[in-house]
N, C-alpha and C. Protein backbone atom coordinates (compact mmCIF):
# COMPACT_ATOMS: atom_id res chain seq x y z
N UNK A 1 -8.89 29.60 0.13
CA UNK A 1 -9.77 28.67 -0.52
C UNK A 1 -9.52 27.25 0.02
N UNK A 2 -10.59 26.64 -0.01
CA UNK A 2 -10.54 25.14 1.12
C UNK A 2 -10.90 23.98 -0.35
N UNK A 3 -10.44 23.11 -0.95
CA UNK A 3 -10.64 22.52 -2.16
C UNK A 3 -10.69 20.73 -1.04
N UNK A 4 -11.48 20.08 -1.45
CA UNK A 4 -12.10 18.29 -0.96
C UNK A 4 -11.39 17.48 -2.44
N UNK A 5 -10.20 17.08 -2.23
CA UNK A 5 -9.85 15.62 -2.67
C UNK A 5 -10.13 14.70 -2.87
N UNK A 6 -10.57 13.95 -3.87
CA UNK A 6 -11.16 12.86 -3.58
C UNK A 6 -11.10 12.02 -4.73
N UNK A 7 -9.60 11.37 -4.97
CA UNK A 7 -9.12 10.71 -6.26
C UNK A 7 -9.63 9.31 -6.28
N UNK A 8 -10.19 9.26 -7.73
CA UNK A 8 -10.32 7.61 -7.68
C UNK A 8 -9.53 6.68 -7.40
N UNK A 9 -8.00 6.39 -7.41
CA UNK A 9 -7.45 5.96 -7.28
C UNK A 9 -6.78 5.56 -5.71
N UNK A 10 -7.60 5.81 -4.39
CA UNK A 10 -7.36 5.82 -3.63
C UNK A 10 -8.94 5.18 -2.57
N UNK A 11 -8.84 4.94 -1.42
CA UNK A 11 -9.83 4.09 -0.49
C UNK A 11 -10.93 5.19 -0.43
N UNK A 12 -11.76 4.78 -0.37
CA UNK A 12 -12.90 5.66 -0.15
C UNK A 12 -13.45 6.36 1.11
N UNK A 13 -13.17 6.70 2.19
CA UNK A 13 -13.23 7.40 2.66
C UNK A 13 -14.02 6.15 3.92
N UNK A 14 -14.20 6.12 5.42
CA UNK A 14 -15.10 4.74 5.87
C UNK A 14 -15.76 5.64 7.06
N UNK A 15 -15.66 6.97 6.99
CA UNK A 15 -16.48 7.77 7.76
C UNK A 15 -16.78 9.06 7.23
N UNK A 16 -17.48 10.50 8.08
CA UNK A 16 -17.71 11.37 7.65
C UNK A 16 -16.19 12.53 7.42
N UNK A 17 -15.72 12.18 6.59
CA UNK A 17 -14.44 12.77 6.35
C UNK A 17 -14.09 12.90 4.94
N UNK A 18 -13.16 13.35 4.01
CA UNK A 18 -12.44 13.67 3.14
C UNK A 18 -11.09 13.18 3.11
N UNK A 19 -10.94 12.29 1.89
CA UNK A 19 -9.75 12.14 1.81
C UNK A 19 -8.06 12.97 2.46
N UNK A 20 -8.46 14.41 1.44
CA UNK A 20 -7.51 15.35 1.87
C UNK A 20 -8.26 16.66 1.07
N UNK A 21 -7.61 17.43 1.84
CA UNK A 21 -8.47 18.90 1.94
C UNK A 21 -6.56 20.04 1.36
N UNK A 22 -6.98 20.34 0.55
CA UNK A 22 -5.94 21.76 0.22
C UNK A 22 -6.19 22.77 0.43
N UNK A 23 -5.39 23.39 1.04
CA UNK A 23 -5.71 24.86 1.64
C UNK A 23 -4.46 25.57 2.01
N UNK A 24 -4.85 26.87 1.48
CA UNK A 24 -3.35 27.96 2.02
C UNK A 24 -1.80 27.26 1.04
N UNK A 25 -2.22 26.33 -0.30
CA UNK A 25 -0.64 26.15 -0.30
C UNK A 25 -0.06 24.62 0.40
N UNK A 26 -0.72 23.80 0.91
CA UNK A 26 -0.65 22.51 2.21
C UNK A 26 -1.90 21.75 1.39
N UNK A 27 -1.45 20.34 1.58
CA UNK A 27 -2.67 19.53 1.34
C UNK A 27 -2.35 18.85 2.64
N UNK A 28 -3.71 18.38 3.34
CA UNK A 28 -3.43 17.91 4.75
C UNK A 28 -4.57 16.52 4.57
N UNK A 29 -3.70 15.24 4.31
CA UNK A 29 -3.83 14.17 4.19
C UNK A 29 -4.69 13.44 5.56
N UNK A 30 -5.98 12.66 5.01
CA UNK A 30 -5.85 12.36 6.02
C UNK A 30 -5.50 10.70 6.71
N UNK A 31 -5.79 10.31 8.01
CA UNK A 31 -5.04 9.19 8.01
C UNK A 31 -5.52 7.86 6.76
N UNK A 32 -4.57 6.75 6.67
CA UNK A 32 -4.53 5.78 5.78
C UNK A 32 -4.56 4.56 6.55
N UNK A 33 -4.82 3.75 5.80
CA UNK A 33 -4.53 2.61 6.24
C UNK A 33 -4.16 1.02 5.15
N UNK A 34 -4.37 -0.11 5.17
CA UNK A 34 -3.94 -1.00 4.45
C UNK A 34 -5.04 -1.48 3.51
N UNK A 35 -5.73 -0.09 2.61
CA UNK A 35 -7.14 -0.20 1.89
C UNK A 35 -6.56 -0.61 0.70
N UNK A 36 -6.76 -1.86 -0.18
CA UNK A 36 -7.08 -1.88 -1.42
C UNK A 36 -7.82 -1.23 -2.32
N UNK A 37 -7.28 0.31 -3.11
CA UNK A 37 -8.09 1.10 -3.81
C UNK A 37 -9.20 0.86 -5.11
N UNK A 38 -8.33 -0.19 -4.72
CA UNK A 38 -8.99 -1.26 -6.25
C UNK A 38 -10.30 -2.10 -6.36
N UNK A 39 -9.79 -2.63 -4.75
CA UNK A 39 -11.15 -3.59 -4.10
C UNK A 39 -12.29 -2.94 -2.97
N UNK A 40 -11.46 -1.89 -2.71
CA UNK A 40 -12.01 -1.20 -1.60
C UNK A 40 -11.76 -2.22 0.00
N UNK A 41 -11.02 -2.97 -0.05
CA UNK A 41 -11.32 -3.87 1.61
C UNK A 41 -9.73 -3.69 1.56
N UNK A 42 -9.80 -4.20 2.90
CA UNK A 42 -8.46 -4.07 3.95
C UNK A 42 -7.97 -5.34 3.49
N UNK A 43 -6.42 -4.60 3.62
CA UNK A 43 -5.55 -5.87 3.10
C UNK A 43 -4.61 -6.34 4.12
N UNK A 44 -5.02 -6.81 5.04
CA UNK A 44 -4.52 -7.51 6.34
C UNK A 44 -3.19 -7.62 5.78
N UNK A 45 -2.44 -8.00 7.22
CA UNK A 45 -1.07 -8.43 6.87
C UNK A 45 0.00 -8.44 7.96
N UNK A 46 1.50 -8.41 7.59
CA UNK A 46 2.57 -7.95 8.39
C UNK A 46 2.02 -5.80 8.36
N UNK A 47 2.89 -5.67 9.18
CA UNK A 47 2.97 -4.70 9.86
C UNK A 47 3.76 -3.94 8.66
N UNK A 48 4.71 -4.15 8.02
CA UNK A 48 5.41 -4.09 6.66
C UNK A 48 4.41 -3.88 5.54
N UNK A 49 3.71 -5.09 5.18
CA UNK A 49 2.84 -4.66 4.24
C UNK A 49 1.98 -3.47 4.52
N UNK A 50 1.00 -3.84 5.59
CA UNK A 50 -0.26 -2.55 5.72
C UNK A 50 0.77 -0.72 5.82
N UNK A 51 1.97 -0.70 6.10
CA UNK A 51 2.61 0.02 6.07
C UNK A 51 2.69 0.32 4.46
N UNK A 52 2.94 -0.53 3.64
CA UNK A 52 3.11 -0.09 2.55
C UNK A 52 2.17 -0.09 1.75
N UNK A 53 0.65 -0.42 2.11
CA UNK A 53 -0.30 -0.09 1.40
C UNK A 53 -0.60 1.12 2.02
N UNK A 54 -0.52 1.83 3.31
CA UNK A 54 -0.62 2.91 3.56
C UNK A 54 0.06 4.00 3.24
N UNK A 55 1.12 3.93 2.69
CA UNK A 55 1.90 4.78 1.93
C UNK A 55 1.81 5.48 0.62
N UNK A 56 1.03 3.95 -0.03
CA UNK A 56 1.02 4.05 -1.61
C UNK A 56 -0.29 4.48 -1.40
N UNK A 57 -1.47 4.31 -0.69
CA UNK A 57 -2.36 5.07 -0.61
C UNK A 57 -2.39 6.51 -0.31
N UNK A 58 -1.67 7.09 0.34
CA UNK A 58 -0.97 8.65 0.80
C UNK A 58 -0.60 8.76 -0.79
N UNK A 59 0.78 8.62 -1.02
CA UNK A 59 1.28 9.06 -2.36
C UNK A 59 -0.11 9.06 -3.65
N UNK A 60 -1.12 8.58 -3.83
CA UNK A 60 -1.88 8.53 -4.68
C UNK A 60 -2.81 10.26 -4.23
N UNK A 61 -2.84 10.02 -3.16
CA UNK A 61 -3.87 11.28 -3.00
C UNK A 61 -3.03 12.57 -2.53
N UNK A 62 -1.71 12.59 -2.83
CA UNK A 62 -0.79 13.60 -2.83
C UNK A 62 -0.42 13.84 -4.02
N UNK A 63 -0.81 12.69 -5.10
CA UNK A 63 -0.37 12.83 -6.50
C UNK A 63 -1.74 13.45 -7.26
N UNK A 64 -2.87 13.21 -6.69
CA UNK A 64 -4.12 13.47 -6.97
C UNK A 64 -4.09 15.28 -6.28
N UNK A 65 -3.67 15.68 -5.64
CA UNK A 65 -3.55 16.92 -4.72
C UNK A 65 -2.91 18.35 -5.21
N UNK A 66 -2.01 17.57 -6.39
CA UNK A 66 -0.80 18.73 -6.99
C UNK A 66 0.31 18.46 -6.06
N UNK A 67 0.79 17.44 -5.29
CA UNK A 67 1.98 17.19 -4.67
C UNK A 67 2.66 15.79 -5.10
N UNK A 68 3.72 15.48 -3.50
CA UNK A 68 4.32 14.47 -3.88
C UNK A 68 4.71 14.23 -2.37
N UNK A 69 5.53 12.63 -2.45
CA UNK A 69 6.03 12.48 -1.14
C UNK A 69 7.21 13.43 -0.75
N UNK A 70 7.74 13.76 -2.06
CA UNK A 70 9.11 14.84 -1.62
C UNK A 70 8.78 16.25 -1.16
N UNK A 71 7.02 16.54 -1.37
CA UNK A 71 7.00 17.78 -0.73
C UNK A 71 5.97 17.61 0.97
N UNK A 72 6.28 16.25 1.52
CA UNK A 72 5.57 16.33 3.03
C UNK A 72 6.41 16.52 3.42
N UNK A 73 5.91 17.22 4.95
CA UNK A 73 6.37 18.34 5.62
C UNK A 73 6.14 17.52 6.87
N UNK A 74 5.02 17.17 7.18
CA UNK A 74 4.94 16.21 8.73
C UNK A 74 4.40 15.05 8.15
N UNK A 75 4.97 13.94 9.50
CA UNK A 75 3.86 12.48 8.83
C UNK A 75 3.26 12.04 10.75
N UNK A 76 1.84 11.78 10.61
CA UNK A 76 1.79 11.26 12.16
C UNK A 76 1.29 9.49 11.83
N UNK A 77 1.78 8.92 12.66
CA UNK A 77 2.00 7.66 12.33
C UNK A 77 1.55 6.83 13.61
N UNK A 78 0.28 6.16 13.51
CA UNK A 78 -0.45 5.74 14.82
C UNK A 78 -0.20 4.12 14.65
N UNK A 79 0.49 3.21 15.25
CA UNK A 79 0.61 1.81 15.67
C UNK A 79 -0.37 1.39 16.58
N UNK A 80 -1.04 0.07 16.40
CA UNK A 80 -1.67 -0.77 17.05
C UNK A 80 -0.74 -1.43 18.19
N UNK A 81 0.93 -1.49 17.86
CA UNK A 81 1.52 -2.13 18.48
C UNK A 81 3.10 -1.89 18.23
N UNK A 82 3.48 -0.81 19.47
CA UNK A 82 4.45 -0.26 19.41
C UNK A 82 5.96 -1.37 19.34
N UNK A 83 5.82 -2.46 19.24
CA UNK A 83 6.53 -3.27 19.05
C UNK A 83 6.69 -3.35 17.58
N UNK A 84 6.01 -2.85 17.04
CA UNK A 84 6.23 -3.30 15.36
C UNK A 84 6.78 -1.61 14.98
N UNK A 85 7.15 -0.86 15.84
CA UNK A 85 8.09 0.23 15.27
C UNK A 85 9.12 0.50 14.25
N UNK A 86 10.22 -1.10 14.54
CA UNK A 86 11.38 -0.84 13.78
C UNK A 86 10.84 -1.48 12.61
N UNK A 87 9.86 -2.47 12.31
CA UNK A 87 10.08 -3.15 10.73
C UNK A 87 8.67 -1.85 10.20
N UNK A 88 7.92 -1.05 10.78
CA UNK A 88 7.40 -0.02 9.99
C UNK A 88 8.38 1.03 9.62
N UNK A 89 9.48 1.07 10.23
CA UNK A 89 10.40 2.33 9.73
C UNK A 89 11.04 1.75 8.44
N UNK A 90 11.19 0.16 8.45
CA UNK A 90 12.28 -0.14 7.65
C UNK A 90 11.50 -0.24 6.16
N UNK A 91 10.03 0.02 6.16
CA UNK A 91 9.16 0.41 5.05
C UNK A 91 8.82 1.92 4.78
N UNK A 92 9.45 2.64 6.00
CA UNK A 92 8.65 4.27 5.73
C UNK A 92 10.25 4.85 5.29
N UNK A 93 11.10 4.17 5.23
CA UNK A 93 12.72 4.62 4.80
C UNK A 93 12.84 4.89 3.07
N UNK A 94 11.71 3.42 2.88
CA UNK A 94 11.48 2.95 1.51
C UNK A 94 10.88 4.72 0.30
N UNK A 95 10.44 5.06 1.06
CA UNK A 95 9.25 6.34 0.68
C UNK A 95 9.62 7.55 1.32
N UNK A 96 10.95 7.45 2.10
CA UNK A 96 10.97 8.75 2.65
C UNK A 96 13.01 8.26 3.00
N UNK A 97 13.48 8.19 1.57
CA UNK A 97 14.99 7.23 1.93
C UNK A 97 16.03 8.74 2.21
N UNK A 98 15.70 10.37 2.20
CA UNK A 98 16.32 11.41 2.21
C UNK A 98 16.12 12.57 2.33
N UNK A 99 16.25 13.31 3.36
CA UNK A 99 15.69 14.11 3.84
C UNK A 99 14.22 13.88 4.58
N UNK A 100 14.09 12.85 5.59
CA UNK A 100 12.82 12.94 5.66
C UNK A 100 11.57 13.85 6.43
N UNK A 101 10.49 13.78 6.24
CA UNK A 101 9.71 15.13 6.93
C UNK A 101 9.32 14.73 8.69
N UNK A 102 9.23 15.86 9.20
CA UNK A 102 9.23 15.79 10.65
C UNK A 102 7.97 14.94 10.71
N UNK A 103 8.26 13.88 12.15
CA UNK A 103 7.56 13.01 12.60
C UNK A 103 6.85 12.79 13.68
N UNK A 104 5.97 12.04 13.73
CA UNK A 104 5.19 11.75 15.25
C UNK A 104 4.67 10.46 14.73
N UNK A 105 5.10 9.51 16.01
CA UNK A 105 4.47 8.27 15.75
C UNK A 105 4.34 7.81 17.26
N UNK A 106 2.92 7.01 17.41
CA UNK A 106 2.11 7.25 18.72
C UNK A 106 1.78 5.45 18.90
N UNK A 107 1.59 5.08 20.21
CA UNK A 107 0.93 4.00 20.34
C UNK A 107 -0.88 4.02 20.04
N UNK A 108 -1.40 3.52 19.51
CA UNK A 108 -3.51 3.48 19.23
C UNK A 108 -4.30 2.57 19.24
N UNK A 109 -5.12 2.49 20.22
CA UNK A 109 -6.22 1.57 19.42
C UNK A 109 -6.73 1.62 17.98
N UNK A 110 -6.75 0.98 17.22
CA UNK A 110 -7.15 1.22 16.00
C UNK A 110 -7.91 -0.47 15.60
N UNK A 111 -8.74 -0.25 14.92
CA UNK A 111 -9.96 -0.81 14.46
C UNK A 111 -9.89 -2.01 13.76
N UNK A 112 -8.81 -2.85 13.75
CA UNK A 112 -8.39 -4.45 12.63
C UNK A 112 -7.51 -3.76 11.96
N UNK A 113 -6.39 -2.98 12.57
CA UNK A 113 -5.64 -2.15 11.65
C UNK A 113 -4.05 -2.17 12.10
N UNK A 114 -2.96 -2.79 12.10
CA UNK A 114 -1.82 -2.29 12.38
C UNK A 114 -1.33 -1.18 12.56
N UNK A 115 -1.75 -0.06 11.60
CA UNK A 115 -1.09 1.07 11.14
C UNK A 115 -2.22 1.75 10.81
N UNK A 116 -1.97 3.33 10.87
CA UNK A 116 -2.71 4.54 10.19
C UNK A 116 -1.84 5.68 9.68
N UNK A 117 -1.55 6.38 8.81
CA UNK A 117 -0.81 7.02 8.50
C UNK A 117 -0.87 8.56 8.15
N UNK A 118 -1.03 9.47 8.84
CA UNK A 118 -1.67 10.98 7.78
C UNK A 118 -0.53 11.87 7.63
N UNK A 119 -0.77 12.78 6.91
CA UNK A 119 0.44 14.14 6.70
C UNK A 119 -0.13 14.59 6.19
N UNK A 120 0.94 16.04 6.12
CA UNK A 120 0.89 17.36 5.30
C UNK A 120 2.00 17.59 4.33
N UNK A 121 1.55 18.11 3.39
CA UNK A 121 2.30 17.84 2.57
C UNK A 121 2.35 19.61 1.73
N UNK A 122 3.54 20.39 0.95
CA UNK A 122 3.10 21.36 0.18
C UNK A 122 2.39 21.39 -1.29
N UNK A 123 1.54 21.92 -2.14
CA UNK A 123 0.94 21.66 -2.74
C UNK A 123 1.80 22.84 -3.96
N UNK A 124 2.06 22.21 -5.09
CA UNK A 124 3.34 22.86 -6.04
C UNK A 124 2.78 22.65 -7.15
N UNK A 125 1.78 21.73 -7.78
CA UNK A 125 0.99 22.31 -9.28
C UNK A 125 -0.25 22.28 -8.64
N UNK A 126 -0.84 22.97 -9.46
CA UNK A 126 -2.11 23.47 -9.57
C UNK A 126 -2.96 21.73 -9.69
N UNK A 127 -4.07 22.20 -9.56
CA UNK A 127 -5.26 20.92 -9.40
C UNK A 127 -6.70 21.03 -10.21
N UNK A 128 -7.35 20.49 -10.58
CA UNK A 128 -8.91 20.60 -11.52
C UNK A 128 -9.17 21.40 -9.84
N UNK A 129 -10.06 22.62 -9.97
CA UNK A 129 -10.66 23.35 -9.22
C UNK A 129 -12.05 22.22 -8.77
N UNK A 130 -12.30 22.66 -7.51
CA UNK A 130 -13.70 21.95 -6.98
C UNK A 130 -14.78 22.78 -7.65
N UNK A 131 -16.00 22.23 -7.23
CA UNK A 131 -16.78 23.43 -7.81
C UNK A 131 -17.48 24.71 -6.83
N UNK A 132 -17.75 25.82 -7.31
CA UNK A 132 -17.40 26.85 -6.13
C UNK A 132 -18.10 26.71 -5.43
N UNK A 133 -19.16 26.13 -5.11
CA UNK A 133 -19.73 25.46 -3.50
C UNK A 133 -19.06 24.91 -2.58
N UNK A 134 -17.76 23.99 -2.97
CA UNK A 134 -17.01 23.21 -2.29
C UNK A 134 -17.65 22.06 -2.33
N UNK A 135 -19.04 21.56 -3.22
CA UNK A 135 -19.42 20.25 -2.96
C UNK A 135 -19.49 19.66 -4.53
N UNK A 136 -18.97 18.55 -4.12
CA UNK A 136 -19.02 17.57 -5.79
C UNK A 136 -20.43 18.27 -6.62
N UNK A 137 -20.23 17.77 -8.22
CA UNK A 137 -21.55 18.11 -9.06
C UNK A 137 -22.98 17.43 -8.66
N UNK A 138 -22.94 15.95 -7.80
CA UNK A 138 -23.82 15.78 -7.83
C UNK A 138 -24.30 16.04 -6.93
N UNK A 139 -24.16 16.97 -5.86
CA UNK A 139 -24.56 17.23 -4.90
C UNK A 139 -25.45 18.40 -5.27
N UNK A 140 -24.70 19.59 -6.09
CA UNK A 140 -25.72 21.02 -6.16
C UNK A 140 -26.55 20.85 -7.18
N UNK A 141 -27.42 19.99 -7.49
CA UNK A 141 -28.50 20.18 -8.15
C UNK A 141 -29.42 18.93 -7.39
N UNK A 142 -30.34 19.28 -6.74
CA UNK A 142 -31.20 18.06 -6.34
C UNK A 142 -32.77 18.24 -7.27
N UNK A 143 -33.17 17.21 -7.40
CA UNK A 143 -34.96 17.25 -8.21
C UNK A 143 -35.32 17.56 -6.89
N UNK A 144 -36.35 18.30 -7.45
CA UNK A 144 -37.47 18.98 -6.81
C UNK A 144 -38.75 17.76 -6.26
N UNK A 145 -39.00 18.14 -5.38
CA UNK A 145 -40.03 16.96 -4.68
C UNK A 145 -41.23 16.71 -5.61
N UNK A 146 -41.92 15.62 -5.63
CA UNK A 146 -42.89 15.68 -6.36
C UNK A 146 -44.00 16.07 -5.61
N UNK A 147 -45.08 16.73 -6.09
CA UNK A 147 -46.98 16.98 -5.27
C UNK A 147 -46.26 18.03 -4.85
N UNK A 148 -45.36 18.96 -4.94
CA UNK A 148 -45.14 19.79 -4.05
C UNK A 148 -45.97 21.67 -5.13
């Protein structure tokens, strides 16, 4: 079963994608960035901060998922600027201070963005079920055309 994530408490999505998708037991996050869930806009910054709005944005839709940060498993971690490596670790230590999950972190173009952040994570309580279409409520009922 394939279940679409999509907690209020987290950025809204800025293309044709899904927050995070659960499946098989895994919720597979997708990337983040330095979104104000609140305001919806990017919250510029040090390389530190957007790191840590990208985190707390992950943890919201892992908490929204039936998980947690203690159950990711991989994190891939895309920089605008591989120079800002060590002060993003010294924020991803913050959220991941033991045992942490296997990594990949890459040099990227990325879009007015320091940082992007995605993982996988295991999924350990249960979640409100989607509905069995796989598409939100307001999607499976459309009005009928009119003159038709």
């Amino acid at each position: 079963m394939r279940q679409v994530v999509k907690p209020g408490n987290a950025p809204r999505p800025r293309g044709p994608y899904s927050p995070a998708i659960v499946a098989d037991g895994f919720v597979f996050v997708a990337g983040q960035g330095a979104i104000n869930p609140a305001t919806d806009q990017l919250e510029s910054g040090d390389i530190k901060s957007e790191t840590r709005w990208a985190l707390e944005n992950i943890k919201a839709i892992l908490e929204a998922s039936g998980s947690s940060l203690k159950e990711v498993v991989r994190v891939g971690v895309f920089l605008a600027d591989m120079g800002d490596f060590q002060a993003m670790n010294e924020v991803y230590r913050e959220f991941f201070p033991v045992d942490p999950p296997a990594r990949t972190t890459v040099g990227a173009s990325l879009p007015g963005i320091k940082v992007e952040i995605d993982c996988i994570a295991r999924v350990t309580r249960a979640t409100k079920r989607a509905p069995a279409s796989g598409r939100s409520a307001r999607f499976r009922k459309r009005p009928k055309a009119q003159g038709r």
